[in-house]
C-alpha atoms as a PDB file:
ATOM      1  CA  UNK A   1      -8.158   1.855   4.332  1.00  0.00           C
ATOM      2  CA  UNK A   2      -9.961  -1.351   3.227  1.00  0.00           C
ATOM      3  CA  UNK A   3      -6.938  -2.326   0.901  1.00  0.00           C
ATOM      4  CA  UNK A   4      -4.679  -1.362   3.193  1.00  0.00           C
ATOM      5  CA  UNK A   5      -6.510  -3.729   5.514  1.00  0.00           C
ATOM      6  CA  UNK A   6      -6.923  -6.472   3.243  1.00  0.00           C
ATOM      7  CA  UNK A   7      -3.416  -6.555   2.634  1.00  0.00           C
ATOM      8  CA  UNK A   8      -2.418  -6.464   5.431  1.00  0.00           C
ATOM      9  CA  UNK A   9      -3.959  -9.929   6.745  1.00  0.00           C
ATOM     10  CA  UNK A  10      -3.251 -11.428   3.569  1.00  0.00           C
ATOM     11  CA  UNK A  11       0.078 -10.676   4.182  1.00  0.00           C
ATOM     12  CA  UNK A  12       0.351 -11.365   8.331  1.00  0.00           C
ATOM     13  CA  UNK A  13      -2.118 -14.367   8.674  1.00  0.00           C
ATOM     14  CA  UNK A  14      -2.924 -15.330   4.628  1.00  0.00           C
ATOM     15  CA  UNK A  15      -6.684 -14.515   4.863  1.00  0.00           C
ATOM     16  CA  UNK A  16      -7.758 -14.239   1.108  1.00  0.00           C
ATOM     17  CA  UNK A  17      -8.248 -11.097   0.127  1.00  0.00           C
ATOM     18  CA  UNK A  18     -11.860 -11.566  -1.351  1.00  0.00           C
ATOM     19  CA  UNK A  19     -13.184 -12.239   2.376  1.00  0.00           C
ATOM     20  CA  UNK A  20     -11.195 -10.084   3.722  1.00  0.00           C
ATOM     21  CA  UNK A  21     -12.775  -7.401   1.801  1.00  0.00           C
ATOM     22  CA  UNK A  22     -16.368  -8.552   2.192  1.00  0.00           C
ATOM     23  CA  UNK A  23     -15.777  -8.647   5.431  1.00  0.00           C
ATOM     24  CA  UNK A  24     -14.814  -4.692   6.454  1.00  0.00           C
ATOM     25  CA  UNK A  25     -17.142  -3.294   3.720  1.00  0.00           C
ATOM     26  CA  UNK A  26     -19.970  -5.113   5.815  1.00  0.00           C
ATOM     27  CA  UNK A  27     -18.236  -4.251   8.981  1.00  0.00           C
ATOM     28  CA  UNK A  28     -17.787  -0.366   7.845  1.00  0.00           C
ATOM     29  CA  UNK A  29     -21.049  -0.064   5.770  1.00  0.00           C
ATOM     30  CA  UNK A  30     -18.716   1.479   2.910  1.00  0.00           C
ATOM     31  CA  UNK A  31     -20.724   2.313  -0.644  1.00  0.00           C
ATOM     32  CA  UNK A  32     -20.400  -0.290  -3.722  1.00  0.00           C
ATOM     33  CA  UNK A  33     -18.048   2.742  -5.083  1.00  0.00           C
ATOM     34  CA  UNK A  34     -15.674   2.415  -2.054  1.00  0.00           C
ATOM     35  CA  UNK A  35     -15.571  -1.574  -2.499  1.00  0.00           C
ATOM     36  CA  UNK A  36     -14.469  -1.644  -6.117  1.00  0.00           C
ATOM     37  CA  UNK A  37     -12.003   0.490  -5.509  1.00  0.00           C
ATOM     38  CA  UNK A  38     -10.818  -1.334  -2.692  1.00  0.00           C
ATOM     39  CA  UNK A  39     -10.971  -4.290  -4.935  1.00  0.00           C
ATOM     40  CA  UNK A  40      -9.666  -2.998  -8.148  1.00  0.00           C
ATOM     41  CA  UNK A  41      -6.269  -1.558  -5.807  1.00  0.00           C
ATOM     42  CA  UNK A  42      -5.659  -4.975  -3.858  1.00  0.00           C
ATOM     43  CA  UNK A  43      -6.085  -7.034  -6.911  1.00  0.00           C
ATOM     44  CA  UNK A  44      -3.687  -4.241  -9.050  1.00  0.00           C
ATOM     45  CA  UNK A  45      -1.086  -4.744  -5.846  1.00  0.00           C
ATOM     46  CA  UNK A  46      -1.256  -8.893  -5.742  1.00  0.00           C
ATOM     47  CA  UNK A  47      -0.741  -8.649  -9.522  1.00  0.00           C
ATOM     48  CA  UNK A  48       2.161  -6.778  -9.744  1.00  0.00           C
ATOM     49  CA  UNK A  49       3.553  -7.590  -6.239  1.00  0.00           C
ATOM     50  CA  UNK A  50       7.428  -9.180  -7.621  1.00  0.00           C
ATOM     51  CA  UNK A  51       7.675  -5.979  -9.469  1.00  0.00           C
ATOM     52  CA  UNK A  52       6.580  -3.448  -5.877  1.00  0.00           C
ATOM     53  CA  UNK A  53       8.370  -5.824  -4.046  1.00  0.00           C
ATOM     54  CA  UNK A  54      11.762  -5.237  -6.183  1.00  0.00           C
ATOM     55  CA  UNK A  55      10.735  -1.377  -6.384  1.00  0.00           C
ATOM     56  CA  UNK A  56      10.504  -1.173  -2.403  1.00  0.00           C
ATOM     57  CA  UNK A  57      13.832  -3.276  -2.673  1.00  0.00           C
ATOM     58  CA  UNK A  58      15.501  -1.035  -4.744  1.00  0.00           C
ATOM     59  CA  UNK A  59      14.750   2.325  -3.031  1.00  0.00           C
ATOM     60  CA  UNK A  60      15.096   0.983   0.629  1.00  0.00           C
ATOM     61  CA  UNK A  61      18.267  -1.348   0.485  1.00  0.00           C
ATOM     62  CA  UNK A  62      19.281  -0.776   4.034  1.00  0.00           C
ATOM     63  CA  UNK A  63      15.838  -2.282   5.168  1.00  0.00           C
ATOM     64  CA  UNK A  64      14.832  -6.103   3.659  1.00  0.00           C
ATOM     65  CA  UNK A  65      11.730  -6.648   2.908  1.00  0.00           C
ATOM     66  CA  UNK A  66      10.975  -8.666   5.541  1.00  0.00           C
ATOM     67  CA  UNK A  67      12.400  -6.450   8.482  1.00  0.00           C
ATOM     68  CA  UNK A  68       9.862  -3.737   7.098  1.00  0.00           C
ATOM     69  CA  UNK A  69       7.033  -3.487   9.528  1.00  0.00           C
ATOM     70  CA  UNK A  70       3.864  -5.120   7.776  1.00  0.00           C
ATOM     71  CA  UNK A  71       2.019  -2.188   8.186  1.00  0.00           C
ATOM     72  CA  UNK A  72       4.310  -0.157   6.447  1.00  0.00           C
ATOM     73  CA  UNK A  73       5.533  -2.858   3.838  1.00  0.00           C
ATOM     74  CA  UNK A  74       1.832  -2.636   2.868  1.00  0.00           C
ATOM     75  CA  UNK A  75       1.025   1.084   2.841  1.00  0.00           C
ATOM     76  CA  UNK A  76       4.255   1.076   0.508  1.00  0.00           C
ATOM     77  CA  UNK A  77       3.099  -1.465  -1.817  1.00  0.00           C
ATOM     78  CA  UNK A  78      -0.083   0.410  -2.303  1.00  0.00           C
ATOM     79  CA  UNK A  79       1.387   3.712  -2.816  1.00  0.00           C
ATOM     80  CA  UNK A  80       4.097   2.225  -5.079  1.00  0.00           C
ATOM     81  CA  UNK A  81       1.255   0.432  -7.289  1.00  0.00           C
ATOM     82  CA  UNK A  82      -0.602   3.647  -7.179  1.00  0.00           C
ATOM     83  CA  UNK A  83       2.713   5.919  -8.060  1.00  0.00           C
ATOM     84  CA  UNK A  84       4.197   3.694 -10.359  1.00  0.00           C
ATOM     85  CA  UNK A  85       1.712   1.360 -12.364  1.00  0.00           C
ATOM     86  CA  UNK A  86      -1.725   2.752 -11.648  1.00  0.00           C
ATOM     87  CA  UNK A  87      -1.310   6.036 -12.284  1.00  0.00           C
ATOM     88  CA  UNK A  88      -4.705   7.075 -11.855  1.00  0.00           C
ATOM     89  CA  UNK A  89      -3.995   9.940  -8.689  1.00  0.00           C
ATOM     90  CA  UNK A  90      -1.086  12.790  -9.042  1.00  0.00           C
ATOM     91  CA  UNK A  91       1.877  11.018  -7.014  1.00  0.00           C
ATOM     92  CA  UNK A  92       1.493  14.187  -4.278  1.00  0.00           C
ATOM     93  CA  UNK A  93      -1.734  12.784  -3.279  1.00  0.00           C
ATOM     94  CA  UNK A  94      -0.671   9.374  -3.351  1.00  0.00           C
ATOM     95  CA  UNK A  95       2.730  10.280  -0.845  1.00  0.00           C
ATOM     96  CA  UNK A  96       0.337  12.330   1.198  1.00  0.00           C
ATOM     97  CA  UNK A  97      -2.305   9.326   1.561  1.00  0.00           C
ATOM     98  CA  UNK A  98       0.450   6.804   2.238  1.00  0.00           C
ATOM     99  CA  UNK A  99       1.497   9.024   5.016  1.00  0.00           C
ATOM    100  CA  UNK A 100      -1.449   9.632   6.535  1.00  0.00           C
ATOM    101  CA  UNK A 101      -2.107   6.028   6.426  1.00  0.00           C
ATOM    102  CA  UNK A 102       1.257   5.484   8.067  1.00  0.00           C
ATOM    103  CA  UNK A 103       0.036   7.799  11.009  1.00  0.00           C
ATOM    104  CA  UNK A 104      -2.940   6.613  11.792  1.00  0.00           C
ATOM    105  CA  UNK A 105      -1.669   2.664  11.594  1.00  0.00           C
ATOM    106  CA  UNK A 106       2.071   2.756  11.463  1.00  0.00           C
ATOM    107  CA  UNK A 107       4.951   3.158  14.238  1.00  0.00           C
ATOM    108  CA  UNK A 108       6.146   6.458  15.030  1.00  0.00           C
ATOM    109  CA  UNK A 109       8.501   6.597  12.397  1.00  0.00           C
ATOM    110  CA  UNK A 110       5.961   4.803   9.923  1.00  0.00           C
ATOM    111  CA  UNK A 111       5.521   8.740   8.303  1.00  0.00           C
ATOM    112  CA  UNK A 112       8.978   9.342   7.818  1.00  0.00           C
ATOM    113  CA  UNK A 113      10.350   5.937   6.311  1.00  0.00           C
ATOM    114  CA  UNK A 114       7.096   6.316   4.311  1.00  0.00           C
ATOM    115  CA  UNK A 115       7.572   9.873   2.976  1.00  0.00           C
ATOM    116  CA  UNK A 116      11.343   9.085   2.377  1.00  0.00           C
ATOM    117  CA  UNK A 117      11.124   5.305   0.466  1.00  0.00           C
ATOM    118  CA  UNK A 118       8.517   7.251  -1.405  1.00  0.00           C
ATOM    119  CA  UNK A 119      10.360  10.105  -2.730  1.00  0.00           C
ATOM    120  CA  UNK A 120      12.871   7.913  -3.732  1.00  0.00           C
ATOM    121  CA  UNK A 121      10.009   6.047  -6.301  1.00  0.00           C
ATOM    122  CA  UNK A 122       8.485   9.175  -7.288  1.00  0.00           C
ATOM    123  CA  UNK A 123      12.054  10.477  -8.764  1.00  0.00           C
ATOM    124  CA  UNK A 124      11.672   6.911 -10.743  1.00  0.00           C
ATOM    125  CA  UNK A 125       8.132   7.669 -11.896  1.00  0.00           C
ATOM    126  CA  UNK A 126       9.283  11.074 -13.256  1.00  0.00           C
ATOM    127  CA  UNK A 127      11.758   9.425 -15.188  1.00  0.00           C
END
């Protein structure tokens, strides 16, 4: 939740990430354990962000990047990162976090565009 927040401010208003971050864990009170990871998944998305970005491109053509919502552009680059480059969850677990993500934050169609741009990248990771 604290990447996804990050993230998401970065990309709405362009507050840096490493504030961002400070920020909610002091807001939320989350353990050191909770903040690296946090860390370790926003800095894993801003690195490889061209490559997501193309990824998300490539599985949902009918919807450019920047008509996405920017809640849902962001709970896809995660999952993507996590699916696709990270590799360090089973890609069931990392689908079923995106979507849960995408109902507590997203539209109510987040879930659905989620689930489906997502099955789309895990038939790529399987390849």
């Amino acid at each position: 939740m604290i990447a996804l927040q990050a993230l998401f401010e970065l990309d709405t208003v362009g507050h840096p990430p490493e504030q961002t971050i400070g920020r909610l864990v002091e807001e939320l009170g989350v353990s050191a354990e909770a903040e690296a990871f946090a860390r370790e998944l926003v800095g894993g998305v801003l690195e490889h962000r061209p490559a997501i970005d193309k990824t998300l491109s490539d599985t949902a053509p009918a919807w450019p990047l920047n008509q996405i919502a920017a809640i849902d552009r962001n709970i896809l680059r995660l999952a993507i990162y996590e699916v696709l480059i990270d590799n360090k969850v089973p890609v069931r677990a990392a689908i079923n976090e995106a979507v849960e993500l995408a109902k507590e934050f997203g539209g109510e169609s987040s879930p659905k565009f989620i689930n489906g741009v997502l099955g789309s990248v895990s038939l790529m990771a399987t390849r």
